[in-house]
Protein backbone atom coordinates (compact mmCIF):
# COMPACT_ATOMS: atom_id res chain seq x y z
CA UNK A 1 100.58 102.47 72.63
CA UNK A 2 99.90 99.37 75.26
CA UNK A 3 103.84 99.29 75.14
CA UNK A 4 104.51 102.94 76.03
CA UNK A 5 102.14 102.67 78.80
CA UNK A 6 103.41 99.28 80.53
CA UNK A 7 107.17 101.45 80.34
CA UNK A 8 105.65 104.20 81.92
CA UNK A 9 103.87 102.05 84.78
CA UNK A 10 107.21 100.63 85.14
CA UNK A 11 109.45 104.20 85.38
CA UNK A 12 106.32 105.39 87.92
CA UNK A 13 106.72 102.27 90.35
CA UNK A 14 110.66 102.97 89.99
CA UNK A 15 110.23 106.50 91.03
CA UNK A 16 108.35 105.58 94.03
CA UNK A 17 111.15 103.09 95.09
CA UNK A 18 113.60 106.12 94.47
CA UNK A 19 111.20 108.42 96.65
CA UNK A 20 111.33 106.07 99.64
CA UNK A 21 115.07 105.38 98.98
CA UNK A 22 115.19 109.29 99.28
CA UNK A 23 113.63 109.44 102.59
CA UNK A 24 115.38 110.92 105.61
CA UNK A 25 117.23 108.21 107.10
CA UNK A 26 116.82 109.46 110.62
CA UNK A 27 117.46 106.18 112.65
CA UNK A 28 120.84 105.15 110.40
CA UNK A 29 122.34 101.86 111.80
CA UNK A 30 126.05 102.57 112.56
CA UNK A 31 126.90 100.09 109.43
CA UNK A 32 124.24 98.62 106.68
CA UNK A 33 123.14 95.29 107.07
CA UNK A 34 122.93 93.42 103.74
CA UNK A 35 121.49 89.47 103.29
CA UNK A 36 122.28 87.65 100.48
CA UNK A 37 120.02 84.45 99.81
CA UNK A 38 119.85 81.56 96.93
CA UNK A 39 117.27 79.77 96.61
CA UNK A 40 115.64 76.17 94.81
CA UNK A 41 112.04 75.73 94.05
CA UNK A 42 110.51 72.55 92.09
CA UNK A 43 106.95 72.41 91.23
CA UNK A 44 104.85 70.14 89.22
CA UNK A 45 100.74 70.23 88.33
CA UNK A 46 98.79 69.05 85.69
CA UNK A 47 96.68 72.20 85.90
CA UNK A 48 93.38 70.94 84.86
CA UNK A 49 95.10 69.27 81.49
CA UNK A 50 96.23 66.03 80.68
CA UNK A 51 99.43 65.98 81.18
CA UNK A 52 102.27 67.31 83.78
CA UNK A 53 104.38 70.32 83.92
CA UNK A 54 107.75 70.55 85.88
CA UNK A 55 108.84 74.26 87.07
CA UNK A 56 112.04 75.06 88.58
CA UNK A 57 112.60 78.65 89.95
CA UNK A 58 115.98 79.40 91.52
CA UNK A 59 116.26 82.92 93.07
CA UNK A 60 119.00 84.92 93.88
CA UNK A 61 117.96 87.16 96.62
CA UNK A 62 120.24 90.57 97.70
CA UNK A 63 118.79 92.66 100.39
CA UNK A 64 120.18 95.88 102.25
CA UNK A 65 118.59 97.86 105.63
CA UNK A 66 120.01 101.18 105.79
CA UNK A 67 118.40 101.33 108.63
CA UNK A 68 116.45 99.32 111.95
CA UNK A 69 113.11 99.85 109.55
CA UNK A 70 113.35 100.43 106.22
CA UNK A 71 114.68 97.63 103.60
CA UNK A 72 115.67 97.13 99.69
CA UNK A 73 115.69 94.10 98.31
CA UNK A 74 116.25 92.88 94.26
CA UNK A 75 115.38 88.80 93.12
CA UNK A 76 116.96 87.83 90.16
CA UNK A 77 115.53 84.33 89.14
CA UNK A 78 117.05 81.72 87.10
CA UNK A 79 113.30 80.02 85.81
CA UNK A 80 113.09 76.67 83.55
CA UNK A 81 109.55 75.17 82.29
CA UNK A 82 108.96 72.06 80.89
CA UNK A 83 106.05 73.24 79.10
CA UNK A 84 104.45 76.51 77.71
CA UNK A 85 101.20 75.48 80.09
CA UNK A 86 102.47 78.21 82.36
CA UNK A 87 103.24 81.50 82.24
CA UNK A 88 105.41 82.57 85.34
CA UNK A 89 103.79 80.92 87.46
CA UNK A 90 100.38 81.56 86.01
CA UNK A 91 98.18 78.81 84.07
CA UNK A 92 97.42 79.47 80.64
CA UNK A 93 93.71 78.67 81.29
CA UNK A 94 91.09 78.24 77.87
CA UNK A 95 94.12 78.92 76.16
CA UNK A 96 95.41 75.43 77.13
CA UNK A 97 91.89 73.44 76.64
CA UNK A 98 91.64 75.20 73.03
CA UNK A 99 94.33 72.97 71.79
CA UNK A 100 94.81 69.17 71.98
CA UNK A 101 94.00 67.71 75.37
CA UNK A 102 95.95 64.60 74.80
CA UNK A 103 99.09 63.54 76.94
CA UNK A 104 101.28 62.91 74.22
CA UNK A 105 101.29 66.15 72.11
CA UNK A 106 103.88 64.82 70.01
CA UNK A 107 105.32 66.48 67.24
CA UNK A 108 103.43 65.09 64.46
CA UNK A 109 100.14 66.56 65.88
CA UNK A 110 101.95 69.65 66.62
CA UNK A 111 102.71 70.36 63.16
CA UNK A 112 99.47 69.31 62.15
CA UNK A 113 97.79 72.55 64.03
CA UNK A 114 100.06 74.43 63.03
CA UNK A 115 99.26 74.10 59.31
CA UNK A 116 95.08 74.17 60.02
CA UNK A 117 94.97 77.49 60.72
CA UNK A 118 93.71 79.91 63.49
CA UNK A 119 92.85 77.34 66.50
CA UNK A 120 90.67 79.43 69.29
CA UNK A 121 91.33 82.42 70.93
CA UNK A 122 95.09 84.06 71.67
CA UNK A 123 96.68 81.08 70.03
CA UNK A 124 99.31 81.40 67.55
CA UNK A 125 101.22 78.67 65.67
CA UNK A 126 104.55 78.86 67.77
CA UNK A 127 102.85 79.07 71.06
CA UNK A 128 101.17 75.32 69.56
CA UNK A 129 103.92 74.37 68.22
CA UNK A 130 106.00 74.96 71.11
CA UNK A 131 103.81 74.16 73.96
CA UNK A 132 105.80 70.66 75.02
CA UNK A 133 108.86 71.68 74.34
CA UNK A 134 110.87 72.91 77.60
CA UNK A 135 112.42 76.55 78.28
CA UNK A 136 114.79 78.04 80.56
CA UNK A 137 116.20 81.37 81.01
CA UNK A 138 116.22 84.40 82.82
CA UNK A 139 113.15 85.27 84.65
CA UNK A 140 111.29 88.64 85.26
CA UNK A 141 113.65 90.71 87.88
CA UNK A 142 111.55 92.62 91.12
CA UNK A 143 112.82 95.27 93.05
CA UNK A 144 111.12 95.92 96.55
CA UNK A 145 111.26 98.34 99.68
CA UNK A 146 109.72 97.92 103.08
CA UNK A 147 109.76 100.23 106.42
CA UNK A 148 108.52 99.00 109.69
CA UNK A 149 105.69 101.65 110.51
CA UNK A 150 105.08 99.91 114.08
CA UNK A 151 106.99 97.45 115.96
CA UNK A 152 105.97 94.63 117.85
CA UNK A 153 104.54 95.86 121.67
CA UNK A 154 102.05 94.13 123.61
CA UNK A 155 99.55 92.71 121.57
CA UNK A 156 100.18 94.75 118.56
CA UNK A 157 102.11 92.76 116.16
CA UNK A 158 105.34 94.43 113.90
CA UNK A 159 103.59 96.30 110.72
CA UNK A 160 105.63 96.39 107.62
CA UNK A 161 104.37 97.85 104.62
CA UNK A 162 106.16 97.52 101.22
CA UNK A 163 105.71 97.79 97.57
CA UNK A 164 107.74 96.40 94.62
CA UNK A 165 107.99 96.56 90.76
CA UNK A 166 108.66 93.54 88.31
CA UNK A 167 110.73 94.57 85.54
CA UNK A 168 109.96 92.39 82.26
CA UNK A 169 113.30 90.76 81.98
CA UNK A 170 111.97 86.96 80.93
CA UNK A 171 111.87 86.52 77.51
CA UNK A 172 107.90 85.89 76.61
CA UNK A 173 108.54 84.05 73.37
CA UNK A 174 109.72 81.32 75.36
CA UNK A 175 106.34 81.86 77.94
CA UNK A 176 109.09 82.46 80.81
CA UNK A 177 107.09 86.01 81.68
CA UNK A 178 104.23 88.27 80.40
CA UNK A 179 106.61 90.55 78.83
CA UNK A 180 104.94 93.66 80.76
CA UNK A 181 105.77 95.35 84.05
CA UNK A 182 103.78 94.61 87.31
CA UNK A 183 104.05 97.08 90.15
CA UNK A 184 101.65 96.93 93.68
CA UNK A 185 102.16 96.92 97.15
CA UNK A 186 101.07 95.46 100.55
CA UNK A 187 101.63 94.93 104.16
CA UNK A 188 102.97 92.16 106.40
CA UNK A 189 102.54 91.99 110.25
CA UNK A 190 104.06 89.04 112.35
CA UNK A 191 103.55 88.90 116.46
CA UNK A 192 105.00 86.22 119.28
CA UNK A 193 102.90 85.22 121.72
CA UNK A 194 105.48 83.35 124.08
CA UNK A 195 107.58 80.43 121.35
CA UNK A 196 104.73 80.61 119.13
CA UNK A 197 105.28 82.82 115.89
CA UNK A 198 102.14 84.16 114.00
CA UNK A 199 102.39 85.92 110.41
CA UNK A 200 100.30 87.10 107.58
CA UNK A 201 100.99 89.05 104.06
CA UNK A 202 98.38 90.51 102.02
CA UNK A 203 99.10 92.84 98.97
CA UNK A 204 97.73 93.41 95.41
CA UNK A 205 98.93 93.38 92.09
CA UNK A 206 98.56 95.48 89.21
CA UNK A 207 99.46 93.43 86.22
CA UNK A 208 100.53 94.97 83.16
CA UNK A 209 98.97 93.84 78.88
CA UNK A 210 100.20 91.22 77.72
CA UNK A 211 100.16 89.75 74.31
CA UNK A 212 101.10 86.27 75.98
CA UNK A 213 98.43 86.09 78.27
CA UNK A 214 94.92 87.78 79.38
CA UNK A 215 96.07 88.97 82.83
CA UNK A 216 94.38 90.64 85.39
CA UNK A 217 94.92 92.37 88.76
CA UNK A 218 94.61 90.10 91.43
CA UNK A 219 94.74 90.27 95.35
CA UNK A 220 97.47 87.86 97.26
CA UNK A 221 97.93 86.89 100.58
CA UNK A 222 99.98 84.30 103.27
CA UNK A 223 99.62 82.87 106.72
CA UNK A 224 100.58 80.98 109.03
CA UNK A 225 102.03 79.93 112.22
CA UNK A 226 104.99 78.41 113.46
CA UNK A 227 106.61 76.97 116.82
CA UNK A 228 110.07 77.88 118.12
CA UNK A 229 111.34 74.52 119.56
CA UNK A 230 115.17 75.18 119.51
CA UNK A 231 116.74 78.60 119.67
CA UNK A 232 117.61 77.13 116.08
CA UNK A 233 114.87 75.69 114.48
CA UNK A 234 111.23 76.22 113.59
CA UNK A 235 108.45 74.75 111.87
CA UNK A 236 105.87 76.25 110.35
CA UNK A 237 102.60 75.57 108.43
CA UNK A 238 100.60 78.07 105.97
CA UNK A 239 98.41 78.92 103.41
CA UNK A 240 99.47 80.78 100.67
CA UNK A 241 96.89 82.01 97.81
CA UNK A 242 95.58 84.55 95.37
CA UNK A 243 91.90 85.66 93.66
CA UNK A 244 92.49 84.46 89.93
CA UNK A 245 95.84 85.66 88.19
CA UNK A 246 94.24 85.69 84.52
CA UNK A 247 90.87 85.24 82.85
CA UNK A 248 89.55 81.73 83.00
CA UNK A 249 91.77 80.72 85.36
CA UNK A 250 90.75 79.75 89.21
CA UNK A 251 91.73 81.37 92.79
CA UNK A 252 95.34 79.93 93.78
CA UNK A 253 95.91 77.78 96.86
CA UNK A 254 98.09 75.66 98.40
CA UNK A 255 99.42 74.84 101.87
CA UNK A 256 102.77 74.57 103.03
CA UNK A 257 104.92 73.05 105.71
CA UNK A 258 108.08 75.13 105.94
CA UNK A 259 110.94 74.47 108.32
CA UNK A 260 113.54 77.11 109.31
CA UNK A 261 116.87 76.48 111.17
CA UNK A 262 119.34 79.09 112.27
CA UNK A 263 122.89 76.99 111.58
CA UNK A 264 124.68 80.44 113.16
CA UNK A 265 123.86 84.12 114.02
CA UNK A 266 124.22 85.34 110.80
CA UNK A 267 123.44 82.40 108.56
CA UNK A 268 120.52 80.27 107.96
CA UNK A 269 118.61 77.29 105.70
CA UNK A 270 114.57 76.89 105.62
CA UNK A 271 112.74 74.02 103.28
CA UNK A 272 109.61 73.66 102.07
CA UNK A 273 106.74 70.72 101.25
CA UNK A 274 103.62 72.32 99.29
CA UNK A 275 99.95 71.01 98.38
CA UNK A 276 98.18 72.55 95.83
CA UNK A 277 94.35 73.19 96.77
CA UNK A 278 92.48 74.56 93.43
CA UNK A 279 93.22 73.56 90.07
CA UNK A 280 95.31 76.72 88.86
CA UNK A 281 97.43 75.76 91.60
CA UNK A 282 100.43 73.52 91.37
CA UNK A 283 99.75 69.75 92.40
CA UNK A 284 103.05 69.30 94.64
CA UNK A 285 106.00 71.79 95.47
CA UNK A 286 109.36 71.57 97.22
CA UNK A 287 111.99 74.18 98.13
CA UNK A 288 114.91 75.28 99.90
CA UNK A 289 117.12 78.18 100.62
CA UNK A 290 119.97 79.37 102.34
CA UNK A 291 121.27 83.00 103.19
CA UNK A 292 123.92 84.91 104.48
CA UNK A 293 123.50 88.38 106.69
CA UNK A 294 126.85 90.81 107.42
């Protein structure tokens, strides 16, 4: 039954991407504009354990604007683990301190929980047995639509609203996704005030069961601020956080300094340095992109 019900959250948040994709297109740009980005992200965190997990996440962004305000975009990421600590992106919590908090976790010990039996609560003998052992694969696939209710005029800043859907697409045997659907929705409003550039997200989640991990809905949000120096380049500096993912684990956080340059009209390259704040958070990050519009 939990499986019939995470499809049809899924089909639901897919019919109301079709139902804005339906809307009357009224203010049609003469031609689409599409934007095609790839991105590199490397984080590492010990998460509250003893020893060190490396994430990479390398997404492959494809975005279209049939018109001035309203936007599709679909991220397919390529996601590799060192270590079953994590669950996209989400810390495994009590289910990590129930088993051996030692840095080695070699294989010896490994095989020696997995023949004693049940070990604390959601365990199971491959997710010991496998929880050192790196993964890769395809990760969980989102779809998302946004539409510019109010643009920037005065001191009102651009409002974008937007909600997406996360198709299961990771395989959760290898703890590369929940193996459920996710759906929610938010808005995001940015504003000038002469070269400086102000921005801030908010939306929430609605997390699907998982027989992975004990998720829960959670609220997200990012801000920040940034200076236009060039016509070219900006820096930037934000925080970027969320109220607890999963039971037992702890609010995200972590700042960022983020800088953005314009190489032509069309195409573009931003990087990223990242501090994690709270312990569910990871301990350093780096990234980069680049992306294409036409």
């Amino acid at each position: 039954m939990a499986r019939q019900t995470d499809h049809g959250k899924g089909l639901l948040w897919v019919g109301v991407l079709l139902a804005i994709m339906l809307l009357p297109g009224g203010a049609c740009a003469t031609e689409p504009l599409f934007s095609v980005g790839l991105g590199f992200e490397y984080a590492t965190g010990k998460y509250g354990t003893d020893f060190s997990t490396d994430s990479i996440f390398v997404p492959l962004t494809v975005a279209y604007y049939p018109t001035k305000r309203l936007d599709f975009s679909v991220e397919i990421p390529y996601v590799y683990q060192s270590s079953s600590a994590v669950v996209a992106g989400i810390f495994r919590g009590a289910q990590m301190q129930a088993m051996t908090s030692t840095t080695a976790m070699t294989a010896m010990t490994a095989k020696s929980l997995a023949i004693a039996g049940p070990r604390g609560p959601g365990m199971t003998t491959a997710s010991i047995a496998n929880v050192n052992q790196s993964q890769s694969g395809l990760g969980d696939i989102t779809l998302k639509a946004g539409y510019i209710v109010a643009t920037e005029e005065g001191y009102l800043p651009n409002i974008r609203p937007f909600v997406f859907v996360k198709f299961p697409t990771a395989d959760k045997d290898k703890f590369l996704g929940t193996g459920a659907f996710d759906g929610g929705g938010g808005v995001e409003m940015t504003k000038w005030f002469a070269d400086w550039y102000t921005f801030g997200e908010a939306a929430y989640r609605f997390q699907g069961k998982s027989s992975v991990i004990d998720v829960k809905n959670y609220f997200a949000y990012n801000i920040g601020a940034g200076y236009q120096v060039t016509d070219k380049f900006r820096p930037m500096f934000l925080l970027k956080g969320s109220t607890p993912p999963a039971e037992e684990s702890s609010a995200l956080l972590e700042a960022r300094i983020k800088l953005k340059y314009q190489l032509t009209s069309t195409a573009g390259i931003d990087g990223y340095l990242s501090k994690g704040i709270t312990t569910a958070s990871p301990d350093y990050g780096a990234g980069v992109a680049a992306y294409l519009d036409f």
